[in-house]
C-alpha atoms as a PDB file:
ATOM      1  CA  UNK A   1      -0.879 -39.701  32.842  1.00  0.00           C
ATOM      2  CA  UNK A   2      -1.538 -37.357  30.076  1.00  0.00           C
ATOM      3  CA  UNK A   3      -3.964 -39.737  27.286  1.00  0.00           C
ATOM      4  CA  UNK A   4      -2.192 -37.880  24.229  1.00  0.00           C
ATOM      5  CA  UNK A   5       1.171 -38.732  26.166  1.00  0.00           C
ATOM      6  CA  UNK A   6       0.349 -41.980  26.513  1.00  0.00           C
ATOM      7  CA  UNK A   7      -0.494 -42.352  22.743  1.00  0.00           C
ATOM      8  CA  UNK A   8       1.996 -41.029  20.646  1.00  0.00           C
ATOM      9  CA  UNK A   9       3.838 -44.006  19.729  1.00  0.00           C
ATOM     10  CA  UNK A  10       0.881 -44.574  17.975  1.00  0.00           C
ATOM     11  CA  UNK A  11       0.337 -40.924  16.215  1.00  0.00           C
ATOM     12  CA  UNK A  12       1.945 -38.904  14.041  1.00  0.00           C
ATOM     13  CA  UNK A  13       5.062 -36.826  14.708  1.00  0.00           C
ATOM     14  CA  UNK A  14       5.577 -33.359  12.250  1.00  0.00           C
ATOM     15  CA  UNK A  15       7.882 -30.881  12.139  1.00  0.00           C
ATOM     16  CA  UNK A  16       7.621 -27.524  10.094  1.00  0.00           C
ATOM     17  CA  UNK A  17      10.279 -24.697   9.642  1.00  0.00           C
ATOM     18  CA  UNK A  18       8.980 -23.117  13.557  1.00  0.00           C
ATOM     19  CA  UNK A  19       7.945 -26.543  15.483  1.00  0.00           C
ATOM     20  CA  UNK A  20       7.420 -29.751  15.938  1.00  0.00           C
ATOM     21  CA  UNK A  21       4.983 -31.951  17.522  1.00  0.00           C
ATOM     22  CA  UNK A  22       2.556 -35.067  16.875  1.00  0.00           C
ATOM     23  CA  UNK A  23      -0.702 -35.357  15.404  1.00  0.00           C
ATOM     24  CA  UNK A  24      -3.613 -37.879  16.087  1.00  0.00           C
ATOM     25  CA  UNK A  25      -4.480 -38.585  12.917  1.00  0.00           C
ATOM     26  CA  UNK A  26      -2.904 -37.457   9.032  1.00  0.00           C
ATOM     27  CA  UNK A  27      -4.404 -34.651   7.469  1.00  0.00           C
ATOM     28  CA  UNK A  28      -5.250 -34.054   4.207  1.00  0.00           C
ATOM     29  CA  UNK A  29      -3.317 -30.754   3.125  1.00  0.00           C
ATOM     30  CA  UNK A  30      -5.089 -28.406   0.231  1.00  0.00           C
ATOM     31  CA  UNK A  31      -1.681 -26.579   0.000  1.00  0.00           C
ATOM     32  CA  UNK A  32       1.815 -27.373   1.613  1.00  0.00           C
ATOM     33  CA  UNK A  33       4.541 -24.770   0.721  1.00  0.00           C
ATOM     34  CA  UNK A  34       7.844 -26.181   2.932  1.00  0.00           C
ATOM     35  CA  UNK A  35       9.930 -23.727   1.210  1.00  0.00           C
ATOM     36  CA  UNK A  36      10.510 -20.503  -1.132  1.00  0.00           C
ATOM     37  CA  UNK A  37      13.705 -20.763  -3.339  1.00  0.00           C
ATOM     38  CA  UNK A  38      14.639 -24.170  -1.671  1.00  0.00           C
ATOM     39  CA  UNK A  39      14.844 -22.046   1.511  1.00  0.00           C
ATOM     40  CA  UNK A  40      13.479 -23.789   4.479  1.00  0.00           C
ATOM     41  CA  UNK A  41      12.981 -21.345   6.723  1.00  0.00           C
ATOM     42  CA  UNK A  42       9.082 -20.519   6.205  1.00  0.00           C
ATOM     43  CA  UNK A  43       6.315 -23.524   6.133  1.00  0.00           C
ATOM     44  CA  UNK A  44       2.887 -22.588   4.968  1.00  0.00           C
ATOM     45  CA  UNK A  45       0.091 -25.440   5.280  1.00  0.00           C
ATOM     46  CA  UNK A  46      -3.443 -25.759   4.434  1.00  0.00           C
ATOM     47  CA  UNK A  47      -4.994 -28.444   6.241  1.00  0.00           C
ATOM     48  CA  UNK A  48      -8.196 -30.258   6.997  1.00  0.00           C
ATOM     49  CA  UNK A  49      -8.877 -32.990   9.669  1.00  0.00           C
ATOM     50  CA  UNK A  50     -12.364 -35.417   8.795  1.00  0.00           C
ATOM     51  CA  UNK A  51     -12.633 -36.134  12.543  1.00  0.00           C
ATOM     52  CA  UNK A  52     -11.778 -35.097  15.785  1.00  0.00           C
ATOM     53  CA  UNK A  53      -8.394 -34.981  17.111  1.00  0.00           C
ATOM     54  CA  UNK A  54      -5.333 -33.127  18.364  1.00  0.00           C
ATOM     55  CA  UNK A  55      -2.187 -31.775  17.738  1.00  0.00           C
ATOM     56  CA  UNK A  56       0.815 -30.981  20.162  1.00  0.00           C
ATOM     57  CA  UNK A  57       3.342 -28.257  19.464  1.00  0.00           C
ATOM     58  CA  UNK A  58       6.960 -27.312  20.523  1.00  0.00           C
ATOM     59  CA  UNK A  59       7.096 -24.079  19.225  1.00  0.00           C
ATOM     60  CA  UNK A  60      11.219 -22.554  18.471  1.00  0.00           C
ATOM     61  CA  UNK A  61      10.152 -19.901  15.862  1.00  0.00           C
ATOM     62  CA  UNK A  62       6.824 -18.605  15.260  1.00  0.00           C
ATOM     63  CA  UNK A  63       3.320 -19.530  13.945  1.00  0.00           C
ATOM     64  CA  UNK A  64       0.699 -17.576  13.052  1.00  0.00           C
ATOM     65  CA  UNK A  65      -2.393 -19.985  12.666  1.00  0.00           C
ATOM     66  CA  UNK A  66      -6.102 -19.690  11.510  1.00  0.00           C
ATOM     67  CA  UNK A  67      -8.643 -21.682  11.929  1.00  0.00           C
ATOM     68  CA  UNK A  68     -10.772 -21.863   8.108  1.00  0.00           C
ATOM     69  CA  UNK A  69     -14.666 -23.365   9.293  1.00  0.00           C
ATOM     70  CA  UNK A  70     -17.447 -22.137   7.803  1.00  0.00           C
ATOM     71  CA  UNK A  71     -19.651 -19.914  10.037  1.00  0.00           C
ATOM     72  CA  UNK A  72     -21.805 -22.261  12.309  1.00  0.00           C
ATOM     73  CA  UNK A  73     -19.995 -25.523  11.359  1.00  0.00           C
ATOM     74  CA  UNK A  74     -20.803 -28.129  13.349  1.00  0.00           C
ATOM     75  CA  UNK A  75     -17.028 -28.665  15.422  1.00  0.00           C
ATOM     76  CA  UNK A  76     -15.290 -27.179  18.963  1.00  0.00           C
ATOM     77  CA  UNK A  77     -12.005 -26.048  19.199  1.00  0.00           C
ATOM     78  CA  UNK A  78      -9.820 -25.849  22.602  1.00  0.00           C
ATOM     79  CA  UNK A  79      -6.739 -23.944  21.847  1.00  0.00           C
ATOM     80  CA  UNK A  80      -4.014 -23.527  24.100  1.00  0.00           C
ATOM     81  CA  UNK A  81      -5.043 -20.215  25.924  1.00  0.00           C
ATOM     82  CA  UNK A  82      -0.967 -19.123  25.679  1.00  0.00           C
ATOM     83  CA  UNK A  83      -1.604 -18.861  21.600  1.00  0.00           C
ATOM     84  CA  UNK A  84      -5.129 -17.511  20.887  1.00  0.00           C
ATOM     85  CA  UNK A  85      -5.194 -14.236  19.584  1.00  0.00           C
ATOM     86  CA  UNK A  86      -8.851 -13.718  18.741  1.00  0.00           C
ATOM     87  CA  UNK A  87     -11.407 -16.660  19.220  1.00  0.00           C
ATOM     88  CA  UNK A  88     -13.425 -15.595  17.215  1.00  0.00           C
ATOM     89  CA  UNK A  89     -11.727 -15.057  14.176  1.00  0.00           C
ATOM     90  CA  UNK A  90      -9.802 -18.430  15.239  1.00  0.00           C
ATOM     91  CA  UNK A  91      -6.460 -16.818  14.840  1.00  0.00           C
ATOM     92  CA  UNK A  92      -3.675 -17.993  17.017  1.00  0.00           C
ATOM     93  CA  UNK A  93       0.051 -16.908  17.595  1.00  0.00           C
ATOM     94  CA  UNK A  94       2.337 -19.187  18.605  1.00  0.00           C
ATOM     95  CA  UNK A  95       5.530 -17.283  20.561  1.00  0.00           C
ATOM     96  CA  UNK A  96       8.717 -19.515  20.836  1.00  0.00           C
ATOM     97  CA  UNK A  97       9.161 -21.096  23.859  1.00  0.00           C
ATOM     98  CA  UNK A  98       5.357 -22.086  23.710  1.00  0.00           C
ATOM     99  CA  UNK A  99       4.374 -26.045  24.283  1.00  0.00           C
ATOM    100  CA  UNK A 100       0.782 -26.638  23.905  1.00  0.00           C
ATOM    101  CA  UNK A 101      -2.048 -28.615  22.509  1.00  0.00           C
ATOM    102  CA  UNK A 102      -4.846 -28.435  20.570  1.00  0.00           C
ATOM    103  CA  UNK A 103      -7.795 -30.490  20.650  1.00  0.00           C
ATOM    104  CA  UNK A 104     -11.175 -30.087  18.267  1.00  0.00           C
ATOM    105  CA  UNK A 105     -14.227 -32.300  17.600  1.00  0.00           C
ATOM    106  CA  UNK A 106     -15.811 -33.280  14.850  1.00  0.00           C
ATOM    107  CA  UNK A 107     -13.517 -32.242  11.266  1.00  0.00           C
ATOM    108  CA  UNK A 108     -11.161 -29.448  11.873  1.00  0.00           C
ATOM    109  CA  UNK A 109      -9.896 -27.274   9.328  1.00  0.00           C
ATOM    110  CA  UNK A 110      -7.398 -24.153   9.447  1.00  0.00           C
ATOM    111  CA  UNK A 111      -3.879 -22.730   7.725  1.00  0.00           C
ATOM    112  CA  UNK A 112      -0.886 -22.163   9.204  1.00  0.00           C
ATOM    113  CA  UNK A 113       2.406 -20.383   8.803  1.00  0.00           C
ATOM    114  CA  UNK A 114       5.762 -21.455  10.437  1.00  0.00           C
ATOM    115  CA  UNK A 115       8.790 -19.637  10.631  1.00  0.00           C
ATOM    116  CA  UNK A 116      11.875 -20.599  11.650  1.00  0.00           C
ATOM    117  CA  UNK A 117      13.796 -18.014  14.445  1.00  0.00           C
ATOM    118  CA  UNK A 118      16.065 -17.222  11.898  1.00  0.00           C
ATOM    119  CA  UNK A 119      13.446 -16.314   9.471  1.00  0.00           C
ATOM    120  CA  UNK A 120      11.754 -14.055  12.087  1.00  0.00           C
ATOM    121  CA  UNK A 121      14.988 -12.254  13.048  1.00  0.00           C
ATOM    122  CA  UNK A 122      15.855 -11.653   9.181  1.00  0.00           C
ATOM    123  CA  UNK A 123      12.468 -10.181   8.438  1.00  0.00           C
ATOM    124  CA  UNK A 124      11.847  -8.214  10.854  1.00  0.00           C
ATOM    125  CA  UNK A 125      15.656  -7.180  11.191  1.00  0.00           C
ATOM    126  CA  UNK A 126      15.942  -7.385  14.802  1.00  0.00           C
ATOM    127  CA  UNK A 127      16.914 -10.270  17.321  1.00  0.00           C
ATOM    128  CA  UNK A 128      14.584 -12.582  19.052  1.00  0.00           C
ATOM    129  CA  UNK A 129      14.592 -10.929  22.557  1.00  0.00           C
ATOM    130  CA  UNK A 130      14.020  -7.442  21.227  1.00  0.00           C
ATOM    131  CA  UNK A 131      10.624  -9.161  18.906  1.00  0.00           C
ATOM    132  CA  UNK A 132       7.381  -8.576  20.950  1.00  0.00           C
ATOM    133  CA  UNK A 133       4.763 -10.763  19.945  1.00  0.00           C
ATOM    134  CA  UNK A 134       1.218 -10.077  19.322  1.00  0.00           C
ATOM    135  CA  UNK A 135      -1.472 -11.167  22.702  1.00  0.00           C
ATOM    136  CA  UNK A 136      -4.449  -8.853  22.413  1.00  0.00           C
ATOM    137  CA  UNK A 137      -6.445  -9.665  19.413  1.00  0.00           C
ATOM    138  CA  UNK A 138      -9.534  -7.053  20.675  1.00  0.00           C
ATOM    139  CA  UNK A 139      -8.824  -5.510  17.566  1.00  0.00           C
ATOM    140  CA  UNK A 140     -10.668  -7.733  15.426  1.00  0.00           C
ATOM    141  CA  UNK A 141      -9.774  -5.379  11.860  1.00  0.00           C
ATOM    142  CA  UNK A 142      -6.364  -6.581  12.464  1.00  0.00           C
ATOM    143  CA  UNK A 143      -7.144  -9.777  13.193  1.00  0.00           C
ATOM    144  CA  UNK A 144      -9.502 -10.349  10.108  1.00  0.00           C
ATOM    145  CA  UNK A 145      -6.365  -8.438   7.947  1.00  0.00           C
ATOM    146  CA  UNK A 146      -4.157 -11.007   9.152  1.00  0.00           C
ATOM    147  CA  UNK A 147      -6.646 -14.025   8.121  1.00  0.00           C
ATOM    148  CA  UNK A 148      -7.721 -12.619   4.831  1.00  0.00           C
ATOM    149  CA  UNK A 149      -3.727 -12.500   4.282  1.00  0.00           C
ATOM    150  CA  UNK A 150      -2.973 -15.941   4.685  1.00  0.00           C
ATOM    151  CA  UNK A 151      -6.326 -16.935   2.691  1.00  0.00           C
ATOM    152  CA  UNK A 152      -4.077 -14.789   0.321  1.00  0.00           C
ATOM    153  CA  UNK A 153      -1.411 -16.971   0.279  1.00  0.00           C
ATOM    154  CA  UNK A 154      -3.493 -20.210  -0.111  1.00  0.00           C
ATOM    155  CA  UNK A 155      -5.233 -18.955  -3.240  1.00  0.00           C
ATOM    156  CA  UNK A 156      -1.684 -17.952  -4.742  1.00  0.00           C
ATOM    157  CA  UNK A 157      -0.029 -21.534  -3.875  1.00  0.00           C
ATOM    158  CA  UNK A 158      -3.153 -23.479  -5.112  1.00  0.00           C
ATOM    159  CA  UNK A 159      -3.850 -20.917  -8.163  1.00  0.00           C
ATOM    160  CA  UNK A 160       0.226 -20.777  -9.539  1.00  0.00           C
ATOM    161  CA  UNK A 161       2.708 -24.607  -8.869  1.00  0.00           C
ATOM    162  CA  UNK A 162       5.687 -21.424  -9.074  1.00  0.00           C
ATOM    163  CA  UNK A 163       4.669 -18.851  -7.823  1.00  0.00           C
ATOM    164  CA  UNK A 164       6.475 -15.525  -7.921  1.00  0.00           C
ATOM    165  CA  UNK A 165       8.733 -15.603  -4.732  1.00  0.00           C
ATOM    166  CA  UNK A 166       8.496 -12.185  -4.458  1.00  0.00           C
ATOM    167  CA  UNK A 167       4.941 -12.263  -3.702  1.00  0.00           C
ATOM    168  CA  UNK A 168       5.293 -15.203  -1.358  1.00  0.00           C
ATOM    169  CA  UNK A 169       8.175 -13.234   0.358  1.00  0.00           C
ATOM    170  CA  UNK A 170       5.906 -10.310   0.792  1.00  0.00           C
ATOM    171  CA  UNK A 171       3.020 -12.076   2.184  1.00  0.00           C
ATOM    172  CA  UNK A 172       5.038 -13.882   4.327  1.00  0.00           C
ATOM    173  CA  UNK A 173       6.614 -10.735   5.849  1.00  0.00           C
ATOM    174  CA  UNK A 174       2.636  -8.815   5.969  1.00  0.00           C
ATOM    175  CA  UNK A 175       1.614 -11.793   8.040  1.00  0.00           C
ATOM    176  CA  UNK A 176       5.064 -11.244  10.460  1.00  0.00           C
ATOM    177  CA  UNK A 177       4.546  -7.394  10.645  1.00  0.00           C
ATOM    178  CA  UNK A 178       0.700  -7.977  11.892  1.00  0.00           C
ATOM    179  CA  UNK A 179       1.526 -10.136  15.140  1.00  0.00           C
ATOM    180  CA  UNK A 180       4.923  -8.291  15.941  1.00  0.00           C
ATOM    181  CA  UNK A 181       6.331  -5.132  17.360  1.00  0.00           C
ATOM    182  CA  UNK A 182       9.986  -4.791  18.108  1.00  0.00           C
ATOM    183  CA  UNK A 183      11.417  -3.141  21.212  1.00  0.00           C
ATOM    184  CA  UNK A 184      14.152  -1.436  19.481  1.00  0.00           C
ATOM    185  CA  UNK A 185      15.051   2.365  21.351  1.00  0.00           C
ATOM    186  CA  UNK A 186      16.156   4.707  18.596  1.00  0.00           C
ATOM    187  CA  UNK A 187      15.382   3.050  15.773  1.00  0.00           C
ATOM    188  CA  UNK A 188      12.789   5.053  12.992  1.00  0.00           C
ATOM    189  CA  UNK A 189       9.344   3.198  12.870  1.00  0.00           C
ATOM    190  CA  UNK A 190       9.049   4.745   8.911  1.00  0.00           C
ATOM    191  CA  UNK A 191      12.001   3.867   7.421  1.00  0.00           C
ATOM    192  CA  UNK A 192      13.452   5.547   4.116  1.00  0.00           C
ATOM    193  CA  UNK A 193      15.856   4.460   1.219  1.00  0.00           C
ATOM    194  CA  UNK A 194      18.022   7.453   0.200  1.00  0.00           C
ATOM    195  CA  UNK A 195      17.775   8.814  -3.068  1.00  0.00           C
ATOM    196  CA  UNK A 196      21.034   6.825  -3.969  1.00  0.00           C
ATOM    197  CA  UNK A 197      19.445   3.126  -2.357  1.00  0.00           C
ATOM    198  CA  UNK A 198      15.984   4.250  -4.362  1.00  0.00           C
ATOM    199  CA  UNK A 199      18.148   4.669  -7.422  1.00  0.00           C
ATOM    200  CA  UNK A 200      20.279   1.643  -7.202  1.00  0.00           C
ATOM    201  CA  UNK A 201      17.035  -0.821  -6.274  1.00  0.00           C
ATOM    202  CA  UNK A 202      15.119   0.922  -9.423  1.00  0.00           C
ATOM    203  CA  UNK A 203      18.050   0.536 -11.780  1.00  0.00           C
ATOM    204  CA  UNK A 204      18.511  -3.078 -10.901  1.00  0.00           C
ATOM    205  CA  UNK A 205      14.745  -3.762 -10.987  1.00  0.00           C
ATOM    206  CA  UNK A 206      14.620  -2.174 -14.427  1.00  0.00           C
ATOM    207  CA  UNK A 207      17.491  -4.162 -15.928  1.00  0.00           C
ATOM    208  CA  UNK A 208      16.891  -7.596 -14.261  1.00  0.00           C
ATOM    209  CA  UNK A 209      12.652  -7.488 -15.215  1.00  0.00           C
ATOM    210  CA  UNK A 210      13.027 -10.057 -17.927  1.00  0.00           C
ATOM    211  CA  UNK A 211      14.607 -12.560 -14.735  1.00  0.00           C
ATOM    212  CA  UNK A 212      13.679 -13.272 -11.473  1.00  0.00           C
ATOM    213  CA  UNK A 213      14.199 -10.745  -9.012  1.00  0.00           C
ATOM    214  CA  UNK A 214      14.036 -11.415  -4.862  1.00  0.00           C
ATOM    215  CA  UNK A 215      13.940  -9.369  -1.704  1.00  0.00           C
ATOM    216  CA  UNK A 216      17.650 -10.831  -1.110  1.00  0.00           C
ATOM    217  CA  UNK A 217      19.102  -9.012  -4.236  1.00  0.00           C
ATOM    218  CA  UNK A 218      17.177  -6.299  -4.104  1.00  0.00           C
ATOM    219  CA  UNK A 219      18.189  -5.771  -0.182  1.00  0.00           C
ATOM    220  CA  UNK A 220      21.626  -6.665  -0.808  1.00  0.00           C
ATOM    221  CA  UNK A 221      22.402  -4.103  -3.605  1.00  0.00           C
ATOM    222  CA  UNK A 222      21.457  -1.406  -0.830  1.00  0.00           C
ATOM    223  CA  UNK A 223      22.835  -2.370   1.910  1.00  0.00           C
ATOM    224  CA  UNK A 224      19.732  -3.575   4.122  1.00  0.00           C
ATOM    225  CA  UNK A 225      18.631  -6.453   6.005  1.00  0.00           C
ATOM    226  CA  UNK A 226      15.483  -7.878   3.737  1.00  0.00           C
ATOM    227  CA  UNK A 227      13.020  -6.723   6.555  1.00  0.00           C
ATOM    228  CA  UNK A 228      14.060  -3.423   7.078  1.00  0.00           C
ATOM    229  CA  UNK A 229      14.009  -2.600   2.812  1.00  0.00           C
ATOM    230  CA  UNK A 230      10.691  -3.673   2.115  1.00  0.00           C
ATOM    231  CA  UNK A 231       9.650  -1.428   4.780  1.00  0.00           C
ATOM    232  CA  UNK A 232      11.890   1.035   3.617  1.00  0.00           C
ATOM    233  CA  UNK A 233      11.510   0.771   0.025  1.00  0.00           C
ATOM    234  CA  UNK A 234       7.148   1.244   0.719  1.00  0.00           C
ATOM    235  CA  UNK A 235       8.062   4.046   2.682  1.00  0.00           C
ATOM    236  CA  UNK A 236       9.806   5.340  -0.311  1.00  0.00           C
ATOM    237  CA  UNK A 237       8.033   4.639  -3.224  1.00  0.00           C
ATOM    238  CA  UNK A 238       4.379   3.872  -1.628  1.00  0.00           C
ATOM    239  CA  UNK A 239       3.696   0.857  -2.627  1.00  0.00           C
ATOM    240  CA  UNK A 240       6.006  -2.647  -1.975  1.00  0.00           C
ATOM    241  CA  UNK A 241       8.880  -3.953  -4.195  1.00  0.00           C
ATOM    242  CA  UNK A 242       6.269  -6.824  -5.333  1.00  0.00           C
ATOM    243  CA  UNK A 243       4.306  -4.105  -6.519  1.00  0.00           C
ATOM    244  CA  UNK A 244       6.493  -1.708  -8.394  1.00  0.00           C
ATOM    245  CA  UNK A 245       8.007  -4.647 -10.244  1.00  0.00           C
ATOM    246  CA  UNK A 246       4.248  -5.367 -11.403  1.00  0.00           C
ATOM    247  CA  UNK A 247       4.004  -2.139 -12.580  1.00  0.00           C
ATOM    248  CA  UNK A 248       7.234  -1.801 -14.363  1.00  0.00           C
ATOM    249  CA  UNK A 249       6.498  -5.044 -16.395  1.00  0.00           C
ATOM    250  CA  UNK A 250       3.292  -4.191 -17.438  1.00  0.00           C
ATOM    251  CA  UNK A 251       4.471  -1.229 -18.781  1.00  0.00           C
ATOM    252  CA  UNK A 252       7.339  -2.984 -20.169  1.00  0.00           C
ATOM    253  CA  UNK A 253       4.711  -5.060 -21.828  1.00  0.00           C
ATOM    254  CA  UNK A 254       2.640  -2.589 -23.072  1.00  0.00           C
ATOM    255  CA  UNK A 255       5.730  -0.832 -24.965  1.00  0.00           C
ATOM    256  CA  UNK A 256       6.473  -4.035 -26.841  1.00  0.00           C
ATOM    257  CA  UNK A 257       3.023  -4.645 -28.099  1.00  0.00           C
ATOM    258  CA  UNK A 258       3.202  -1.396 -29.271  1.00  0.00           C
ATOM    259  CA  UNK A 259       5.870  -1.595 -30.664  1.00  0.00           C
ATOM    260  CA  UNK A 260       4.803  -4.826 -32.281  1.00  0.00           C
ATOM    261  CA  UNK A 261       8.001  -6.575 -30.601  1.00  0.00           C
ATOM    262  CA  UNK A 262       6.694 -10.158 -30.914  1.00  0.00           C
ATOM    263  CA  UNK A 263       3.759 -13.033 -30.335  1.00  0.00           C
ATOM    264  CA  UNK A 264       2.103 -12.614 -26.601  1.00  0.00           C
ATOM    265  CA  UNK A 265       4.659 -15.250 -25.090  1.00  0.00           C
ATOM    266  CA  UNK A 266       7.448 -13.567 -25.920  1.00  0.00           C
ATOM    267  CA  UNK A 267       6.566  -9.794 -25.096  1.00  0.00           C
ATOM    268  CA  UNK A 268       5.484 -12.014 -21.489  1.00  0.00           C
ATOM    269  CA  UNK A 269       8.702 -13.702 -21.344  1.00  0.00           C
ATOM    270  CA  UNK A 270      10.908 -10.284 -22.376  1.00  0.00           C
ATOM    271  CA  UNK A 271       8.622  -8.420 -19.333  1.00  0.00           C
ATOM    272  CA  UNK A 272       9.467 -11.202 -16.970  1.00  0.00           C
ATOM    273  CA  UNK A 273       5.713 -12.645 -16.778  1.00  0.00           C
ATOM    274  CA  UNK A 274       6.023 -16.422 -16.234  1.00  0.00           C
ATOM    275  CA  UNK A 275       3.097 -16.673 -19.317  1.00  0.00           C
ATOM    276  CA  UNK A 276       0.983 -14.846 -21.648  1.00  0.00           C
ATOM    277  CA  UNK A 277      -1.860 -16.000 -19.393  1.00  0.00           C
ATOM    278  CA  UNK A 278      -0.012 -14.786 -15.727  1.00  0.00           C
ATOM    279  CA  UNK A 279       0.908 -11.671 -17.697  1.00  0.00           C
ATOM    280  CA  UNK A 280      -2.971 -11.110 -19.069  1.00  0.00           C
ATOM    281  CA  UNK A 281      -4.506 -11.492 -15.560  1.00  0.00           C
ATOM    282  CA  UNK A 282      -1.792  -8.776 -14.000  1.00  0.00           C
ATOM    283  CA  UNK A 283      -3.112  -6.579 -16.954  1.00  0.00           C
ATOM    284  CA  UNK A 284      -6.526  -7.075 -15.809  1.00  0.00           C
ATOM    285  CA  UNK A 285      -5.726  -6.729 -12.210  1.00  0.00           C
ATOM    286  CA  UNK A 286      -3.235  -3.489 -12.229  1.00  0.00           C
ATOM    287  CA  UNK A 287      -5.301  -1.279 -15.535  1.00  0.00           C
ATOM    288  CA  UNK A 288      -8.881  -3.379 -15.778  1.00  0.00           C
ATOM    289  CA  UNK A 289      -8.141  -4.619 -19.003  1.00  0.00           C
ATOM    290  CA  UNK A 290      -6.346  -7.366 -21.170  1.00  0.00           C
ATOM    291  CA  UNK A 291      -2.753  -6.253 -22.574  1.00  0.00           C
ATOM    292  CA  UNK A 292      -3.773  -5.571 -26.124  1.00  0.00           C
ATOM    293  CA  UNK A 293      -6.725  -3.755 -24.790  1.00  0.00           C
ATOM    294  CA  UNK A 294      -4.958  -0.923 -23.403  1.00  0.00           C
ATOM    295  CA  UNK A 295      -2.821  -0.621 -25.980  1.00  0.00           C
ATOM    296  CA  UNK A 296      -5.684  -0.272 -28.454  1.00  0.00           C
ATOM    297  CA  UNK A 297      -7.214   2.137 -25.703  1.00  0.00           C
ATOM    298  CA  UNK A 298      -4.396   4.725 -25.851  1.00  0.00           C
ATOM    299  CA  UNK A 299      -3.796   4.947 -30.086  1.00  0.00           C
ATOM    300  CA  UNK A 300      -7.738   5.683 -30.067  1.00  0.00           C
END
């Protein structure tokens, strides 16, 4: 008989919002994210085992896992062969359907993120069977793009207790649309929002900055599955909803200091910035400067 089998009455069962499974020993977790908007559809972990162990997993959605050791740590890894995408950028892709274990030596560390079926049909707006799932990971740019996105999405759980949700919802659907292709005759790989979908999604954007604003609402006002108008809306505009609403606030911002609107909190609050602090670093990020720096820039 199988030794993990044999010992799981004594282990640790899990489930996340794609599978479930048992673990040999608890692990401590840098970040766990079981949820966006009280949604459970999408689990994101960050995890680290001190000793050797395993894992089993009965995979109904999908997870897209990487493995975070340093370079020429001291450990082995045996993945189940059905998942691994690249071994050596320790990135695995776990189809549904898939039951397999993992076993490493010595402390184990990695990230993963679940989703549930009905997460991966809604995001990438097209049934189960018609989903093809990434297998070849010989293209290791793709592979590294898809690790240095979930590293992404560790540093914005650990760096923000609320983060923006529509950030989290647009990592979560880079890190689908890396490991994915759908089989879907007919259908236009570049999607594009006409001029009246554009207009409606900018209008609302613009009028709802001071409040939160999600792919849901945004999708919803034109029409779309959530999946198919981020694409859509990039293909548009050139850059993703997350990103033209960072834009528009800052600009937002920048009017109201100008215009000498209030103390730093409240031009944040009225521009839909969760702080003066979370709005000062998007200043620095977007225009390499703080807020009141830019504004001093352009009356010089």
């Amino acid at each position: 008989m199988d030794s993990t089998a044999e010992s799981l009455s004594e282990t640790i069962a899990y489930a996340t919002s794609g599978s479930s499974g048992h673990l040999s020993d608890r692990p401590e977790l840098t970040c766990y994210a079981p949820s966006v908007r009280g949604r459970p559809e999408i689990t994101f972990i960050d995890f680290r085992f001190a000793d050797g162990g395993w894992s089993t997993h009965a995979v109904t959605g999908l997870e897209v896992a990487a493995s975070t050791q340093p370079a020429g740590a001291d450990h082995a890894v045996d993945y189940e062969i059905a998942a691994r995408l690249s071994e050596r950028e320790g990135l695995l892709v776990r189809r549904p359907g898939l039951n397999g274990t993992t076993r490493w030596v010595g402390p184990y560390s990695g990230r993963v993120l679940s989703f549930s079926a009905a997460a991966v049909e809604r995001l990438a707006d097209a049934p189960i069977g018609r989903i093809a799932f990434a297998t070849d990971g010989s293209d290791l740019r793709a592979c590294r793009s898809t690790c240095h996105i979930l590293s992404a999405l560790s540093c914005v759980h650990q760096d923000d207790p609320s983060p923006d949700p529509l950030l989290i919802e647009s990592l979560h659907l880079a890190v689908l649309r890396s490991v994915i292709a759908i089989r879907a005759p007919g259908r236009s790989a570049d999607p594009d929002l006409s001029a009246s979908q554009a207009g409606r999604a900018c209008a609302y954007i613009r009028e709802h900055l001071d409040q939160e604003i999600t792919v849901s609402a945004l999708a919803g006002i034109v029409g779309l599955s959530e999946g198919y108008f981020i694409r859509a809306f990039r293909q548009t505009t050139g850059v993703t909803p997350y990103q033209y609403i960072m834009r528009e606030r800052v600009d937002r911002a920048e009017a109201l200091i100008r215009s000498g609107a209030g103390s730093m909190a409240e031009v944040a609050a009225r521009s839909g910035f969760t702080s003066a602090s979370a709005m000062s670093r998007t200043f620095r990020k977007l225009v390499g400067r703080s807020p009141t720096g830019r504004t001093a820039g352009r009356r010089a």
